[in-house]
N, C-alpha and C. Protein backbone atom coordinates (compact mmCIF):
# COMPACT_ATOMS: atom_id res chain seq x y z
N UNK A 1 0.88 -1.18 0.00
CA UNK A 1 0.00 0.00 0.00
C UNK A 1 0.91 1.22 0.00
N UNK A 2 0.47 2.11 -0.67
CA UNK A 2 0.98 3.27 -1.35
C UNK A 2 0.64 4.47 0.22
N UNK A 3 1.68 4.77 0.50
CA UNK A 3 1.57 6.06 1.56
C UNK A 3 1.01 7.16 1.12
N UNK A 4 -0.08 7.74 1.40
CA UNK A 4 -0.67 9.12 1.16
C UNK A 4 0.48 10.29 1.13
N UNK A 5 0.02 10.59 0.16
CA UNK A 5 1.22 11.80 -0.32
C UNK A 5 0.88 13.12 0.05
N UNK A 6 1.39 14.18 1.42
CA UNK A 6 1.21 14.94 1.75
C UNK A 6 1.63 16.78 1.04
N UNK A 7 0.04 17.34 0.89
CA UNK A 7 0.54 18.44 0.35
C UNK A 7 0.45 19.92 0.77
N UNK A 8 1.12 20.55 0.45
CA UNK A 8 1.06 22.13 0.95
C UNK A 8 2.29 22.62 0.88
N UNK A 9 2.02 24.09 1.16
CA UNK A 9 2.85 24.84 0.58
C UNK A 9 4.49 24.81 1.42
N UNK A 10 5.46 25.17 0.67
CA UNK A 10 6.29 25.14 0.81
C UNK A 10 6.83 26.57 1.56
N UNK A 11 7.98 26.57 1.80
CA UNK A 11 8.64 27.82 2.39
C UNK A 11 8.35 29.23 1.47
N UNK A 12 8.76 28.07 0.24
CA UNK A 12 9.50 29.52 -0.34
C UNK A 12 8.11 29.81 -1.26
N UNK A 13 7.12 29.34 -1.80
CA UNK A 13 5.96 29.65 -2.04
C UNK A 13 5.32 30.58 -0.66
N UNK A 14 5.30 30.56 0.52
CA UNK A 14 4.99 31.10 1.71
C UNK A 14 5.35 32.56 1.78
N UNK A 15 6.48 32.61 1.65
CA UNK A 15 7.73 33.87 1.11
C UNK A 15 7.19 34.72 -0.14
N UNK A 16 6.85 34.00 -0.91
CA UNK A 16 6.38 34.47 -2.59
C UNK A 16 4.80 35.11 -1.87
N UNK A 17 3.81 34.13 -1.56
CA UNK A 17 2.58 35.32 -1.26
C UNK A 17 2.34 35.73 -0.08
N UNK A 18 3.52 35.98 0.89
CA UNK A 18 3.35 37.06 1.61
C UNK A 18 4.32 38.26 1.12
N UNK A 19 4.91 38.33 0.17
CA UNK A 19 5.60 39.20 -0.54
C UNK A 19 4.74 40.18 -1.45
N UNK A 20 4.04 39.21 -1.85
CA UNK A 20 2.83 39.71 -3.04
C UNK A 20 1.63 40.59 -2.31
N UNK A 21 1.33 40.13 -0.82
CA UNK A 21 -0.07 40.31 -0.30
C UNK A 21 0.87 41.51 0.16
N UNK A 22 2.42 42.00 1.25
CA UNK A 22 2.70 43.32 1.04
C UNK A 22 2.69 44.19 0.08
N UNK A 23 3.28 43.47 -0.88
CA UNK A 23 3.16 44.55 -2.17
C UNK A 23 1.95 45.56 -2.50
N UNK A 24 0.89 44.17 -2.31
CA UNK A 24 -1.16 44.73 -2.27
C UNK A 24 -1.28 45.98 -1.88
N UNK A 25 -0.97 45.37 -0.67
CA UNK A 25 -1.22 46.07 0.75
C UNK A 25 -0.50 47.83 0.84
N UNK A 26 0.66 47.69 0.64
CA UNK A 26 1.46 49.09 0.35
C UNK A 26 0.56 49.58 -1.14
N UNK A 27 0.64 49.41 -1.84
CA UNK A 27 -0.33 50.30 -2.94
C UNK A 27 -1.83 50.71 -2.27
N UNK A 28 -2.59 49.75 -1.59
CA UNK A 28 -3.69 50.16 -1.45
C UNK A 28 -3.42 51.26 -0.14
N UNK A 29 -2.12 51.20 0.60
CA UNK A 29 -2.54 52.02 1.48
C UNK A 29 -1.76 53.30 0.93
N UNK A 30 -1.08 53.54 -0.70
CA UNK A 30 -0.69 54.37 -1.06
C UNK A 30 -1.87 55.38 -1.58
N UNK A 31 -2.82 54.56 -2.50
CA UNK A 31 -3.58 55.22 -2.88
C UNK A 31 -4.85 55.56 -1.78
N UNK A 32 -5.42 54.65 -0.53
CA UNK A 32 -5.71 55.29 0.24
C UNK A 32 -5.51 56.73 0.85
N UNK A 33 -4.02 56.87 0.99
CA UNK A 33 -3.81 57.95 1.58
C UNK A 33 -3.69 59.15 0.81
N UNK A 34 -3.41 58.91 -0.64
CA UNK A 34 -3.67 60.10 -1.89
C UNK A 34 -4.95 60.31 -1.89
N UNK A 35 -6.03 59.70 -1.53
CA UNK A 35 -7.51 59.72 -1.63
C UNK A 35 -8.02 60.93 -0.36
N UNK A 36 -6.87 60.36 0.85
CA UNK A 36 -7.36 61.20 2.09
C UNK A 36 -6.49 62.68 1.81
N UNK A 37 -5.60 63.06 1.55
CA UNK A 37 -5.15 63.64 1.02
C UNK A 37 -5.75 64.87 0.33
N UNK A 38 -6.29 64.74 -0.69
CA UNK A 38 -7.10 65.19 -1.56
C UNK A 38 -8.08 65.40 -1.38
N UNK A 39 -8.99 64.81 -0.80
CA UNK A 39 -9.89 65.14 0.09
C UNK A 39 -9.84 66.28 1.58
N UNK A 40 -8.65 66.44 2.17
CA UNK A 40 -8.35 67.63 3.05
C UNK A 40 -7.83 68.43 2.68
N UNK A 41 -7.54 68.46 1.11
CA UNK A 41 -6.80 69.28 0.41
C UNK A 41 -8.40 70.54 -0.14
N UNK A 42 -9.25 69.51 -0.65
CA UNK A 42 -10.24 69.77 -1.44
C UNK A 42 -11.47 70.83 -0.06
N UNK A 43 -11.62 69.65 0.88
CA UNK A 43 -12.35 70.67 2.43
C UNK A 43 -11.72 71.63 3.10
N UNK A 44 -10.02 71.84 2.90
CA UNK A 44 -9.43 72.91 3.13
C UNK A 44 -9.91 74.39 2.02
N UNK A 45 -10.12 74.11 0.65
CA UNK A 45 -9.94 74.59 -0.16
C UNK A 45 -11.52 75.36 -0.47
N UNK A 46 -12.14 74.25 0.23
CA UNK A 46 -13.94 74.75 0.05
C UNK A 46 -14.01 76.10 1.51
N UNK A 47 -13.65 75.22 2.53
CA UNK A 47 -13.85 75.80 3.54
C UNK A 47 -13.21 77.62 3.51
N UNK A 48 -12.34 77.59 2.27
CA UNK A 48 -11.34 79.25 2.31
C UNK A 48 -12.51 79.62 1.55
N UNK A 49 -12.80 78.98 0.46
CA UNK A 49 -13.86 79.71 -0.57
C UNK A 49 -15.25 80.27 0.74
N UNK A 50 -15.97 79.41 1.06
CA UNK A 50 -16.57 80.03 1.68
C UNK A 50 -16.33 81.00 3.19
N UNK A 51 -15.67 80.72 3.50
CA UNK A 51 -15.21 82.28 4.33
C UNK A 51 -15.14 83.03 3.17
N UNK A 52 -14.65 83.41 2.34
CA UNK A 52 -14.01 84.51 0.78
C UNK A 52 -15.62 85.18 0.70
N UNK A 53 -16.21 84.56 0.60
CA UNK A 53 -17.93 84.51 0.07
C UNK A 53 -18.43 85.09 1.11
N UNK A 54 -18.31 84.57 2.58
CA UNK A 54 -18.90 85.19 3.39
C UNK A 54 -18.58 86.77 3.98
N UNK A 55 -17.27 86.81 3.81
CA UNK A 55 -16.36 88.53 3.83
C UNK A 55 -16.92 89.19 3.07
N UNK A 56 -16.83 88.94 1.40
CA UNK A 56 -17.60 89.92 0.18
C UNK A 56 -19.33 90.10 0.56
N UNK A 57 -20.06 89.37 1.26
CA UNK A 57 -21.46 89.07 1.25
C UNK A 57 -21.56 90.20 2.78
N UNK A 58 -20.78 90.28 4.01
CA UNK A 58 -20.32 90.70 4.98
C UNK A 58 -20.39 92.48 4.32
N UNK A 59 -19.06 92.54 3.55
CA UNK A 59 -18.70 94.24 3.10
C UNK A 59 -19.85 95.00 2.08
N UNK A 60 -20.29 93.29 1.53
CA UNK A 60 -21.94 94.25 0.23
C UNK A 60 -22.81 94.60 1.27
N UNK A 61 -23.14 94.28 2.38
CA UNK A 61 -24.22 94.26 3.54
C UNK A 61 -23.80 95.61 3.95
N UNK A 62 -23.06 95.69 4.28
CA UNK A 62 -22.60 96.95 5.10
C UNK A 62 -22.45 98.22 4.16
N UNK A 63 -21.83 98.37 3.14
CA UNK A 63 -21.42 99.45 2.15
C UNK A 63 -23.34 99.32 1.79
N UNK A 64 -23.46 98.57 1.00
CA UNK A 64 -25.29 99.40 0.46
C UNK A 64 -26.02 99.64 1.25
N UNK A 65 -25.84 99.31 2.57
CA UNK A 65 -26.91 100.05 3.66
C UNK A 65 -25.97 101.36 4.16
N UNK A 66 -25.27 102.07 3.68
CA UNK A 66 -24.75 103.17 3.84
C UNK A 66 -25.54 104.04 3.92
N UNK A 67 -25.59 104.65 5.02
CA UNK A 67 -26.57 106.45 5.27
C UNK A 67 -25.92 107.48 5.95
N UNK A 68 -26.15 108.36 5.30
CA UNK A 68 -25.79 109.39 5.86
C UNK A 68 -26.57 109.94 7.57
N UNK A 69 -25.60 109.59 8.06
CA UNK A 69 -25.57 109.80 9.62
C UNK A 69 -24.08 110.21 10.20
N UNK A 70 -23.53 111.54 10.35
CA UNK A 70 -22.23 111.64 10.86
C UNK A 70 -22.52 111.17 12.28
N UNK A 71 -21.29 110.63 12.95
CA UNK A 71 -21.13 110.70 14.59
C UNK A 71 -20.33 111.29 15.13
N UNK A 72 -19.97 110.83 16.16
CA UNK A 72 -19.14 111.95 17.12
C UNK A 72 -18.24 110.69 17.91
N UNK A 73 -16.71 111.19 18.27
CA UNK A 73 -16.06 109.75 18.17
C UNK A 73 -15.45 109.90 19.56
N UNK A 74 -14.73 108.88 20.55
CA UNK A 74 -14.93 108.91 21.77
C UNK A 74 -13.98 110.25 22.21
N UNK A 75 -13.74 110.97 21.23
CA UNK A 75 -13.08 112.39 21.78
C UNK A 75 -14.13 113.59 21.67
N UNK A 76 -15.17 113.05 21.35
CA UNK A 76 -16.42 113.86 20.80
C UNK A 76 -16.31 114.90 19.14
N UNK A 77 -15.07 114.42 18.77
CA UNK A 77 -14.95 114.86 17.77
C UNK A 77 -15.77 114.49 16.29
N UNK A 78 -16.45 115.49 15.64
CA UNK A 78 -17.19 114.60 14.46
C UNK A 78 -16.46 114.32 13.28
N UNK A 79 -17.23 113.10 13.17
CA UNK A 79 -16.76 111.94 12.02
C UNK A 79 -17.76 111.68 11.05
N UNK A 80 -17.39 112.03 9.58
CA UNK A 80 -18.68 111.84 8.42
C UNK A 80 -18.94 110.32 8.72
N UNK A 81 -20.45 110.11 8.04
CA UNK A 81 -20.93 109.42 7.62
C UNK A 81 -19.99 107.89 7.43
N UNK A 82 -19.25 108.12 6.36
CA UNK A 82 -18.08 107.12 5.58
C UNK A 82 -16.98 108.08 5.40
N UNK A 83 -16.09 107.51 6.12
CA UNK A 83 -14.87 107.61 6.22
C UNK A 83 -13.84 106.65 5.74
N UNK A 84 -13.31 106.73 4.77
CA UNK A 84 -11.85 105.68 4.34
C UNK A 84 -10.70 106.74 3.84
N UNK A 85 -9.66 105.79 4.53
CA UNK A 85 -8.29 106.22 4.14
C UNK A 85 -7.17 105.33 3.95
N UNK A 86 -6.37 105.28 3.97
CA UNK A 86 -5.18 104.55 3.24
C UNK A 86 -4.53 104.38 4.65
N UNK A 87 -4.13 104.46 5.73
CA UNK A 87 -3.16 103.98 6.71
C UNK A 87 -3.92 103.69 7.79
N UNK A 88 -3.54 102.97 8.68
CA UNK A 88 -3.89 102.68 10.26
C UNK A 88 -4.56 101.12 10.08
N UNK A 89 -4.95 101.00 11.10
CA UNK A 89 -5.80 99.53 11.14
C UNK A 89 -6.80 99.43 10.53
N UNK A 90 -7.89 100.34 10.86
CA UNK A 90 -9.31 100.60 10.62
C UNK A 90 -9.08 101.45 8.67
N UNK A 91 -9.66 101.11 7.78
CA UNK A 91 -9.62 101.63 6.24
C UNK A 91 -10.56 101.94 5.96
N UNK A 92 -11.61 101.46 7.02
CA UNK A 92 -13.41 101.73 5.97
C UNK A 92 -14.09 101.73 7.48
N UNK A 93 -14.93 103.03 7.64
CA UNK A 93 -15.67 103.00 8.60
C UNK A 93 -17.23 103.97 8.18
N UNK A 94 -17.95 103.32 8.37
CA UNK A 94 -19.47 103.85 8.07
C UNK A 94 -20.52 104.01 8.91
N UNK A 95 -21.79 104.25 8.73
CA UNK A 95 -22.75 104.03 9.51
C UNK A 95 -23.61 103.34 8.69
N UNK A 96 -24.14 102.30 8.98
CA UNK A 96 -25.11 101.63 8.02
C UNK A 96 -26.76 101.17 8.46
N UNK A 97 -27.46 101.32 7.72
CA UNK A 97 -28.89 100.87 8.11
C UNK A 97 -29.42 99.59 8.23
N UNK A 98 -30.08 99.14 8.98
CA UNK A 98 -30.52 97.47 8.98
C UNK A 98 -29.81 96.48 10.26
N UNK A 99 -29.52 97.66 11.16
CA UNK A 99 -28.93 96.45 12.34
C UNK A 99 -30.45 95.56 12.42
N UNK A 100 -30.37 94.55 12.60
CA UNK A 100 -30.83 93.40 13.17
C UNK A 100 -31.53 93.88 14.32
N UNK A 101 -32.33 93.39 15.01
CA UNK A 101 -32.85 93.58 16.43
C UNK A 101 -34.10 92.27 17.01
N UNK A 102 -33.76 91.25 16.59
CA UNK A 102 -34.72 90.06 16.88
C UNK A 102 -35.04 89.64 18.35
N UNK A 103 -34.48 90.45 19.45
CA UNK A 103 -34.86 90.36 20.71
C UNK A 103 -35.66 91.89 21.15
N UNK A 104 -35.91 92.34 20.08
CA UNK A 104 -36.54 93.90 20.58
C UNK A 104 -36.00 94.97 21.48
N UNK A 105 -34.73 94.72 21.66
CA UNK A 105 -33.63 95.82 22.87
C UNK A 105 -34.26 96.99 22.08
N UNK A 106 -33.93 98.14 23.32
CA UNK A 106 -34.00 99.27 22.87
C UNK A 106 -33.01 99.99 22.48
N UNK A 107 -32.49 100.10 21.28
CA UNK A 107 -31.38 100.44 20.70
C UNK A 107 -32.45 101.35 19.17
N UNK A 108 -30.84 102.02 18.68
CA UNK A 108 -31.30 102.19 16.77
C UNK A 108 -30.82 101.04 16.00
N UNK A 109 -31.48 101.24 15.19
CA UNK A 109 -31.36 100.53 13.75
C UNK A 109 -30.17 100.88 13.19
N UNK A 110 -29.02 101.92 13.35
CA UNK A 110 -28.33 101.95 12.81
C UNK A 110 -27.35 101.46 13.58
N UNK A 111 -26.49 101.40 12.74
CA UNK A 111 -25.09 100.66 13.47
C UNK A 111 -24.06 101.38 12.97
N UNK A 112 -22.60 101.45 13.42
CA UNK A 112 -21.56 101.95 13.26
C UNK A 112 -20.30 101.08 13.04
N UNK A 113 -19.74 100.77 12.02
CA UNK A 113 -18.88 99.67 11.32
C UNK A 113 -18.04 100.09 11.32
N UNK A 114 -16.69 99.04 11.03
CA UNK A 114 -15.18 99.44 10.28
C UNK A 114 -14.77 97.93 10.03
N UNK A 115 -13.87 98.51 8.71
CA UNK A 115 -13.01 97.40 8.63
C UNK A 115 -11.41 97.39 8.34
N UNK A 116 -11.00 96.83 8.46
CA UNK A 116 -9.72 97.13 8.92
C UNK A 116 -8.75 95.85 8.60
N UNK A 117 -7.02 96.30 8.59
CA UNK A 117 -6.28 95.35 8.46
C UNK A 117 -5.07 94.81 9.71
N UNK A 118 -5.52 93.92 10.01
CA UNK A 118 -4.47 93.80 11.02
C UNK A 118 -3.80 92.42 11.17
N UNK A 119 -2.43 92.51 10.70
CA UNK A 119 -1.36 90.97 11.31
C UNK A 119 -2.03 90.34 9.76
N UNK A 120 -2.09 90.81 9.18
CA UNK A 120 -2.65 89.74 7.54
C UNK A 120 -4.05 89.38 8.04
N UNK A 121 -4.90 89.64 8.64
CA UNK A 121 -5.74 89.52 9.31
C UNK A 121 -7.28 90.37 8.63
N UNK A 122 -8.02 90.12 7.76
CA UNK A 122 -9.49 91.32 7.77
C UNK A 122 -10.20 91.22 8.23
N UNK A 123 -10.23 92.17 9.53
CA UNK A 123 -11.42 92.31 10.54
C UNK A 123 -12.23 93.35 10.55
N UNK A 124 -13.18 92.52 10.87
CA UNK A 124 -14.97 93.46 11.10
C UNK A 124 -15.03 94.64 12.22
N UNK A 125 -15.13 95.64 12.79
CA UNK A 125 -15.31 95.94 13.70
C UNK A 125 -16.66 96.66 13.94
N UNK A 126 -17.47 96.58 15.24
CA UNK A 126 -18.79 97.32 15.37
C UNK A 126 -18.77 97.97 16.70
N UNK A 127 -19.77 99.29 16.90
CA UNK A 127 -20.30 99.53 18.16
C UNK A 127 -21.25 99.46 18.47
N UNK A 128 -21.29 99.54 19.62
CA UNK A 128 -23.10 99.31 20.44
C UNK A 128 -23.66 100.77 20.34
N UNK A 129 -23.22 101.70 20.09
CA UNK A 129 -23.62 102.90 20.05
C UNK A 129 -23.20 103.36 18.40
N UNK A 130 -23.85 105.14 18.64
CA UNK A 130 -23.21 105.70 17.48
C UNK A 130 -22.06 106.99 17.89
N UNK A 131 -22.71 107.66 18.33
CA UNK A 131 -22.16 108.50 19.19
C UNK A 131 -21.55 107.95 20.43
N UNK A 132 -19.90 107.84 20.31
CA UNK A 132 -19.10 107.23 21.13
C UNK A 132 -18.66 107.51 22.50
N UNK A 133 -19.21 107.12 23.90
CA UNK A 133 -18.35 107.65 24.79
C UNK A 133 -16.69 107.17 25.00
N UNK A 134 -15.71 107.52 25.88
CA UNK A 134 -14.59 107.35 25.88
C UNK A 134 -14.35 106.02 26.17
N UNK A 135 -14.95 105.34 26.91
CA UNK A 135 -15.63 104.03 27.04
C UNK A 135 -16.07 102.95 26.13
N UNK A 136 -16.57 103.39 25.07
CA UNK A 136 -17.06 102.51 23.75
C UNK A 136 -15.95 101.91 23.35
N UNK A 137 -15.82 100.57 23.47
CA UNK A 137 -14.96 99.63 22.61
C UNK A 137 -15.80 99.19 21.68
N UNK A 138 -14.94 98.55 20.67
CA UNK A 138 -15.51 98.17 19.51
C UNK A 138 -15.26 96.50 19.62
N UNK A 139 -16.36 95.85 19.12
CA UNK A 139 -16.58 94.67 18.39
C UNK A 139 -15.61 94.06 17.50
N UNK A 140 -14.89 93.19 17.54
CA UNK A 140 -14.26 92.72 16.39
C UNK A 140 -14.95 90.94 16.01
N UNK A 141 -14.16 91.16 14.89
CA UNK A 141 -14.66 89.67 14.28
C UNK A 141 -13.54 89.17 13.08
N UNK A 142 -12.86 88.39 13.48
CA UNK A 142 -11.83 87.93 12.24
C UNK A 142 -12.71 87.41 11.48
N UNK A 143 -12.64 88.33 9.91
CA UNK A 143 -13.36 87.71 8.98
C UNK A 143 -12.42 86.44 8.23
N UNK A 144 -10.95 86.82 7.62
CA UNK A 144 -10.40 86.16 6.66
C UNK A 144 -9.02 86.49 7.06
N UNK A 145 -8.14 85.13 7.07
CA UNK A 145 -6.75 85.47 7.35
C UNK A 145 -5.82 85.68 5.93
N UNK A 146 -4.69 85.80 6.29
CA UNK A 146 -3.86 85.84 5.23
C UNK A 146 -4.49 86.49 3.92
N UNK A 147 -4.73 87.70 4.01
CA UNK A 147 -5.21 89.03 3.98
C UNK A 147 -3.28 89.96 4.19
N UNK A 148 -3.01 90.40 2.87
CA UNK A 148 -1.75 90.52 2.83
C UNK A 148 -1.78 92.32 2.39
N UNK A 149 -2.75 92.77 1.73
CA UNK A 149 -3.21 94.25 1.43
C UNK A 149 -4.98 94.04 1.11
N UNK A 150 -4.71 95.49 1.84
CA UNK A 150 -6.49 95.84 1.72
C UNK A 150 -6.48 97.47 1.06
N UNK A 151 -7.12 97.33 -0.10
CA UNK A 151 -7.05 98.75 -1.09
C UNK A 151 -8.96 99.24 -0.98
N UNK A 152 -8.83 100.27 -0.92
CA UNK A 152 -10.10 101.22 -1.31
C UNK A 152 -10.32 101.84 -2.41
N UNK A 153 -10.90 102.05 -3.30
CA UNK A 153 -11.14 103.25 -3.76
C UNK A 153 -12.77 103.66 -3.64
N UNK A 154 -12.65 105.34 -3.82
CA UNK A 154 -14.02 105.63 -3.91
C UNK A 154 -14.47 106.60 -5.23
N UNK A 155 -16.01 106.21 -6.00
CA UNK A 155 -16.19 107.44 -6.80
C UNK A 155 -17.48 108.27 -5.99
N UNK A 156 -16.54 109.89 -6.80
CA UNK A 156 -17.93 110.90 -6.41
C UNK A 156 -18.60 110.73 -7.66
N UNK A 157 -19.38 111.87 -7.61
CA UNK A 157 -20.92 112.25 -8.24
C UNK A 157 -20.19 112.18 -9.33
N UNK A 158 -18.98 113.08 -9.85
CA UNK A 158 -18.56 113.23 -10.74
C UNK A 158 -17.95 112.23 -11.67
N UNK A 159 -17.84 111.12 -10.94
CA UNK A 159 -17.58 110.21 -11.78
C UNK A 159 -15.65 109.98 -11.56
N UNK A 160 -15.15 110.13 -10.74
CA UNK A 160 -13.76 110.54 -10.82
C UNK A 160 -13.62 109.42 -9.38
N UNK A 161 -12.49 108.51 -9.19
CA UNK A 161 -12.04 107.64 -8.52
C UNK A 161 -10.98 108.40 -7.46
N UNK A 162 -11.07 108.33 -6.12
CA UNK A 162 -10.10 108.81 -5.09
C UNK A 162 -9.71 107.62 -4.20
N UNK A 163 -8.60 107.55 -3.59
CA UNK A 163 -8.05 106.45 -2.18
C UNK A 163 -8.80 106.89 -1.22
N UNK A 164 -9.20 108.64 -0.83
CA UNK A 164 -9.61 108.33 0.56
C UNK A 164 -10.97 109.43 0.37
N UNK A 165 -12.23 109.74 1.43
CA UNK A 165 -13.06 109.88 1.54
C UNK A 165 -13.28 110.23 2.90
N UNK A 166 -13.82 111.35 3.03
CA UNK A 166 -14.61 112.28 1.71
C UNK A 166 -13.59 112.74 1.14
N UNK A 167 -14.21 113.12 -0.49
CA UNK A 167 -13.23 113.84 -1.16
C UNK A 167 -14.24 114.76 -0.79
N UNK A 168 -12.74 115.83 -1.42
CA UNK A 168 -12.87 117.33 -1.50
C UNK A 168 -13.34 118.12 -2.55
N UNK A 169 -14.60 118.69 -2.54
CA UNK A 169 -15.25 119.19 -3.84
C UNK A 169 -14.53 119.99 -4.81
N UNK A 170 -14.95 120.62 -5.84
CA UNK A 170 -13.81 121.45 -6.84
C UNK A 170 -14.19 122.77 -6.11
N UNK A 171 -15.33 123.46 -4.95
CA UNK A 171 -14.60 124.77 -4.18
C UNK A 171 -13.77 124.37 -2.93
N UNK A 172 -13.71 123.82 -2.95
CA UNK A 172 -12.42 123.52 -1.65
C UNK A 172 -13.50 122.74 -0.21
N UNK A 173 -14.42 123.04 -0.48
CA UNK A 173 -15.10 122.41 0.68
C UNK A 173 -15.15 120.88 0.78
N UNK A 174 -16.30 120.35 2.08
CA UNK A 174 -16.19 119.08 1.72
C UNK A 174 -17.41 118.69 0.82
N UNK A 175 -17.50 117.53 0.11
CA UNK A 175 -18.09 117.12 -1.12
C UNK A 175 -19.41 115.94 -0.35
N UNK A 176 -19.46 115.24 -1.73
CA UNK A 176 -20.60 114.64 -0.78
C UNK A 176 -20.56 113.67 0.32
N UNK A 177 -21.47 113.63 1.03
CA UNK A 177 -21.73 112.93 2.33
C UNK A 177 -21.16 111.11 2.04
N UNK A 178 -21.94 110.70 0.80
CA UNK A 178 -21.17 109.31 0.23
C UNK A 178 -21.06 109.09 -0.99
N UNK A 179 -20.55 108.06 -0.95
CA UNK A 179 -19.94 108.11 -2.75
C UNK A 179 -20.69 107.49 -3.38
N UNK A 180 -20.89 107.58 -5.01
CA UNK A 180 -21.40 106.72 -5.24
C UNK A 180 -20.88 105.32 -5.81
N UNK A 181 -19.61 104.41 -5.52
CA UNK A 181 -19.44 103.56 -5.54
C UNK A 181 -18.10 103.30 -4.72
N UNK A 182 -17.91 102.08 -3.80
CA UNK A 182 -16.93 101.87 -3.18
C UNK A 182 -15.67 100.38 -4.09
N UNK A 183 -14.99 100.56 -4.36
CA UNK A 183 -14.16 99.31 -4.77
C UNK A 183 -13.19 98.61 -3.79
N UNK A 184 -13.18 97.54 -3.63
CA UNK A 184 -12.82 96.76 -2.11
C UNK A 184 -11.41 95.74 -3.51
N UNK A 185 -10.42 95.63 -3.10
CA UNK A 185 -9.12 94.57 -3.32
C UNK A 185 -9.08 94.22 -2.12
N UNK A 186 -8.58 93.22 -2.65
CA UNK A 186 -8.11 92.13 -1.46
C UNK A 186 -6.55 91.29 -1.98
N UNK A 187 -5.60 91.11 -1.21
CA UNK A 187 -4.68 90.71 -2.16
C UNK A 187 -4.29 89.57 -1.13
N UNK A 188 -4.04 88.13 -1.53
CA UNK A 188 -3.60 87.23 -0.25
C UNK A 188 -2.56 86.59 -1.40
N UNK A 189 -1.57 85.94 -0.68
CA UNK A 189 -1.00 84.99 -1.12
C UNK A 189 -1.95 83.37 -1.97
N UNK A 190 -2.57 83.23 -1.27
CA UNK A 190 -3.83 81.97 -1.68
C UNK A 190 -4.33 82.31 -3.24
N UNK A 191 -5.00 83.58 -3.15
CA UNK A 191 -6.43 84.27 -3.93
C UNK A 191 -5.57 84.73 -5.14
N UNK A 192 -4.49 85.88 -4.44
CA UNK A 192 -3.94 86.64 -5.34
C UNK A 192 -4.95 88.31 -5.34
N UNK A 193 -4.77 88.77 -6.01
CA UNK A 193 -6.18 89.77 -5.98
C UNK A 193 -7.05 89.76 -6.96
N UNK A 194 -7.80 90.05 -5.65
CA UNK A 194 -9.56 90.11 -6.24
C UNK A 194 -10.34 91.39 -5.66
N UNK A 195 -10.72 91.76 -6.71
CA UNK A 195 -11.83 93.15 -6.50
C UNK A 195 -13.18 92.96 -6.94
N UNK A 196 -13.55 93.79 -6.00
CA UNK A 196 -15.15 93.60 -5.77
C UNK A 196 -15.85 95.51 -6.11
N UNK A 197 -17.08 95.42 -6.70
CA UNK A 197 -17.65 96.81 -6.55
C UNK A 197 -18.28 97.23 -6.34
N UNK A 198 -18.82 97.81 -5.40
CA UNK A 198 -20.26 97.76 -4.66
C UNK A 198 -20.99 99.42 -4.83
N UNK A 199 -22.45 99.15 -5.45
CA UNK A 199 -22.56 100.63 -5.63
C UNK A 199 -23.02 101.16 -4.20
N UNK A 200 -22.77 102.15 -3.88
CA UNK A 200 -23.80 102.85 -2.71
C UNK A 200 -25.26 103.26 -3.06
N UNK A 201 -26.24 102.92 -2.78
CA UNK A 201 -27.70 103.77 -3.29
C UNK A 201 -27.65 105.04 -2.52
N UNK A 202 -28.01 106.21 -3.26
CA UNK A 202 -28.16 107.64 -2.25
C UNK A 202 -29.42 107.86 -2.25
């Protein structure tokens, strides 16, 4: 009688497909991780867009509810309506119509804004008042980082583009209360620049 002939794998067959099943294994967890990758690349990339969207949607809110309302600032000194200039933190400061009020406080409807550049940083700023005591701090809100320049321009009636506001009429006085259009740049390393143009309604 013939001895049953025993079978299975050998060493070096053993060697061969666990060689093969790493091999698998390293690709699938190569392309796994290009998958995850790309994917935090892609929710990084959504998540900037919409902040971007929500800043421009933020500055159209504020610039077209522009009214003419001067205030008085915590030195009691008066301040037009819209004010922008080219240096300091604060570049764009207004009074605008449409504060919110869904708990019924007794406050105005208007509100008092700025926006401003700080540390690569574009921030919101607000007060609880209009007319400022020495006391009034302002509100901030980091809208968008890496924010590298923030440009203004404004047009008057006339149709003619200035950096800062109010301009100055052709008799030397001051001109109008607001402009009729504000232009907002934005320049980041990410974006690059992008301008936006928002008309004012008078």
């Amino acid at each position: 009688m013939n001895a049953r002939r025993q079978t299975g794998f050998t060493l070096l067959e053993l060697l061969v497909a666990l060689s093969i099943f790493a091999l698998l294994a390293a690709m699938a967890y190569g392309g796994l991780n290009t998958v995850l990758k790309t994917r935090k690349a892609t929710d990084t990339q959504a998540e900037r867009l919409a902040r971007l969207q929500q800043t421009f949607f933020w500055l159209e809110r504020d610039i077209v509810q522009a009214i003419d309302r001067p205030i008085r600032d915590e030195y009691g000194d008066p301040q037009p309506a819209l004010r922008g200039v080219t240096l300091g933190d604060l570049r764009l400061e207004l009074t605008r119509n449409g504060w919110r009020n869904p708990v019924g406080r007794v406050r105005s409807h208007l509100q008092r804004v700025a926006w401003g550049l700080k540390d690569e940083r574009l921030m919101r700023y607000y007060w609880n008042v209009l007319d400022r005591a020495q006391d009034s701090k302002p509100l901030s809100t980091e809208m968008l980082d890496g924010v590298q320049r923030l440009e203004l321009r404004f047009m008057d009636a006339a149709g003619k583009w200035g950096e800062v506001w109010p301009a100055v009429s052709r008799r030397g006085g001051p001109g109008d209360p607001l402009p009729r259009a504000v232009e907002v740049t934005l320049e980041s390393e990410r974006e690059g620049r992008i301008t936006r143009l928002f008309e004012v309604p008078q």
